[in-house]
C-alpha atoms as a PDB file:
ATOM      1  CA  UNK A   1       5.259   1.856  19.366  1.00  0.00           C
ATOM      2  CA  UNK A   2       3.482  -1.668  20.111  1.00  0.00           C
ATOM      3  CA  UNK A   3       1.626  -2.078  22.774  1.00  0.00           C
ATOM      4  CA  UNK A   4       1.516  -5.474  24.550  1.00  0.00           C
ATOM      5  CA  UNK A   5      -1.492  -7.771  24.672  1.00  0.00           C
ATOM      6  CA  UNK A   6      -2.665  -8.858  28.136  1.00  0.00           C
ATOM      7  CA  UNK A   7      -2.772 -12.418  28.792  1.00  0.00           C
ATOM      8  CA  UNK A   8      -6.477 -12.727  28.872  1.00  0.00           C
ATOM      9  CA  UNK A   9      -6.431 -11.535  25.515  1.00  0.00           C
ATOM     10  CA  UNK A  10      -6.109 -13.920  22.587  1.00  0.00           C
ATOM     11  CA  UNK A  11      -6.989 -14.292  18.918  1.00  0.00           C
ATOM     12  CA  UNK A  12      -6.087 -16.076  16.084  1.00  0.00           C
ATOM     13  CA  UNK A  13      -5.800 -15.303  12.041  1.00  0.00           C
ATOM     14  CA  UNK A  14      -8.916 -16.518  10.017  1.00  0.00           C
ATOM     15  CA  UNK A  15      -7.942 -18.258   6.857  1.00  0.00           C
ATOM     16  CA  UNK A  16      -9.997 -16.406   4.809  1.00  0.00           C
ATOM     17  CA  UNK A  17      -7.219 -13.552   5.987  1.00  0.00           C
ATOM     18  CA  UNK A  18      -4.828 -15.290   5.291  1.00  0.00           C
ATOM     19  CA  UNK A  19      -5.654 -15.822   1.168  1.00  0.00           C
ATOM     20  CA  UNK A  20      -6.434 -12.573   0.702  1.00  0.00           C
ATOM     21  CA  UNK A  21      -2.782 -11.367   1.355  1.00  0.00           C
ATOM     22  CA  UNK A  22      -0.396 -10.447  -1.197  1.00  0.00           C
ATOM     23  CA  UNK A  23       3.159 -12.517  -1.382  1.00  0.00           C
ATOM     24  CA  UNK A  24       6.102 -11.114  -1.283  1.00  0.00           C
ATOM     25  CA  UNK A  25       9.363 -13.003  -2.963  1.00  0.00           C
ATOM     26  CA  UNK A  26      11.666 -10.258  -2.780  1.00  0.00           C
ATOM     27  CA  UNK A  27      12.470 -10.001  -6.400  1.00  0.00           C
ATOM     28  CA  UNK A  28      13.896  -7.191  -8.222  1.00  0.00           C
ATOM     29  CA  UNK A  29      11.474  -6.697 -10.216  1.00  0.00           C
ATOM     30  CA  UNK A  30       8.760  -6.616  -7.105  1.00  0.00           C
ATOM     31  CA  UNK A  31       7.809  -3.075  -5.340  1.00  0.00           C
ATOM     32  CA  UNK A  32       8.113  -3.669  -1.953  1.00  0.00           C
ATOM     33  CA  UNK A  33       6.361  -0.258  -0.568  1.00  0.00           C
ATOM     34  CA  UNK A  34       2.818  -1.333  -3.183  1.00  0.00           C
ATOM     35  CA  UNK A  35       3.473  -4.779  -1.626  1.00  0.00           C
ATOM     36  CA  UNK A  36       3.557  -3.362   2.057  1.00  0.00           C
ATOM     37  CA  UNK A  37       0.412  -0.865   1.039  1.00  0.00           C
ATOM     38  CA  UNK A  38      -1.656  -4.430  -0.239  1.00  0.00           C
ATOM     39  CA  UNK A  39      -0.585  -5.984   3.320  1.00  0.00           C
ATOM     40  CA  UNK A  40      -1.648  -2.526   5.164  1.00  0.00           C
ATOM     41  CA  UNK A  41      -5.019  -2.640   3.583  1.00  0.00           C
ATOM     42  CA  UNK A  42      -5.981  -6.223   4.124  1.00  0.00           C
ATOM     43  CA  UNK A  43      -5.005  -6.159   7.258  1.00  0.00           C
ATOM     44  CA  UNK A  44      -6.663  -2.935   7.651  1.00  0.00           C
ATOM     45  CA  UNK A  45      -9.588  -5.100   6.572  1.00  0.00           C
ATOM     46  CA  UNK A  46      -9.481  -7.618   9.649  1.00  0.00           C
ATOM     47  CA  UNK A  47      -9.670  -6.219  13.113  1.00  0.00           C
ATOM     48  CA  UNK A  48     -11.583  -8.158  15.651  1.00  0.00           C
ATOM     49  CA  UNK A  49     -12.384  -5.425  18.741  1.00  0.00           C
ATOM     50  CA  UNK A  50     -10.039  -4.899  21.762  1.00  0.00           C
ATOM     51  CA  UNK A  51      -6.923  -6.297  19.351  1.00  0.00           C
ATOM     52  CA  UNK A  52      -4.675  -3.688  18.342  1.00  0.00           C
ATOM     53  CA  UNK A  53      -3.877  -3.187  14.366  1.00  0.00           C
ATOM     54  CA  UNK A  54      -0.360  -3.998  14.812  1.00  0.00           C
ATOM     55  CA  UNK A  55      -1.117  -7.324  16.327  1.00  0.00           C
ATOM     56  CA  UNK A  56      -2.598  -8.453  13.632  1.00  0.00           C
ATOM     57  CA  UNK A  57       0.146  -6.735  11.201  1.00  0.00           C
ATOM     58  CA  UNK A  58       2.382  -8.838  12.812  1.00  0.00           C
ATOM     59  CA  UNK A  59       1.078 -12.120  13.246  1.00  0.00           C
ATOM     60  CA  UNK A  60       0.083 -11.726   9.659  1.00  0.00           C
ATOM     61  CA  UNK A  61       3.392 -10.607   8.921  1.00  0.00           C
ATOM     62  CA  UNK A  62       4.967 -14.161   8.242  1.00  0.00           C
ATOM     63  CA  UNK A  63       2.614 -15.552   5.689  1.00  0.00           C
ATOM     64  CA  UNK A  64       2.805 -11.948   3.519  1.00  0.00           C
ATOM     65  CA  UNK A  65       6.730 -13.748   3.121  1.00  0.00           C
ATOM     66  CA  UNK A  66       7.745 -16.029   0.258  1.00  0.00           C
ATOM     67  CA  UNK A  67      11.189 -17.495  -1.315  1.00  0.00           C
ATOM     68  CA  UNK A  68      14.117 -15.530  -0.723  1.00  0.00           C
ATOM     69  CA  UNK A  69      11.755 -13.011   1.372  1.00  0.00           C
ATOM     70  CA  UNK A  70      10.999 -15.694   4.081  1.00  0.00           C
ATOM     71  CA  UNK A  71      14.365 -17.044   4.011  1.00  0.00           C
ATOM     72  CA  UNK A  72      15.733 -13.488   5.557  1.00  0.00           C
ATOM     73  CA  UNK A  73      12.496 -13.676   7.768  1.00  0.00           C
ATOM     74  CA  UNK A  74      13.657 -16.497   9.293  1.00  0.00           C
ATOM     75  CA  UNK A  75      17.123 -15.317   9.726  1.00  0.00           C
ATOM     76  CA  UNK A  76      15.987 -12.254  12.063  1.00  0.00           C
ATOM     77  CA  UNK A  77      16.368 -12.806  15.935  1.00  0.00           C
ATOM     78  CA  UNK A  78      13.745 -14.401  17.346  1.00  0.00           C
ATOM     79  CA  UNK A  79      12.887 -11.363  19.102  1.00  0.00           C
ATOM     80  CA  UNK A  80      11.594  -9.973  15.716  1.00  0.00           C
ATOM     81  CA  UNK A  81       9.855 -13.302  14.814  1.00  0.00           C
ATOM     82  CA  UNK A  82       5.973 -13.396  15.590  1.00  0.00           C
END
């Protein structure tokens, strides 16, 4: 389950975040669970207080994504877009 934000609440990915996580292309010869651990544990890494884990899982989420990976990203419904 994923809990809302309130609206006072705000926050924003540091770059330095943003570097440090593993791409995705969606290859055959990739392992998408190792790739999905690497994601868990820098994100794991990055939690400012009062912002739940899976916020920042998913607003990370998009730049984890590369090639044909993002491609099918992008073809979700918006709904699952961060």
């Amino acid at each position: 389950m994923v809990h809302l934000l309130e609206q006072t609440q705000s926050y924003e990915l540091k770059s330095r975040l943003i570097r440090l996580l593993p791409r995705f292309y969606g290859l055959a010869s990739e392992d998408p669970y190792k790739h999905l651990k690497e994601f868990h544990v820098v994100c794991s890494t990055m939690r400012p207080h009062g912002i739940p884990k899976d916020h920042i899982k998913m607003k990370a989420f998009p730049f984890f994504l590369d090639g044909a990976a993002k491609d099918w990203l992008y073809l979700q419904p918006v709904l699952f877009n961060t």
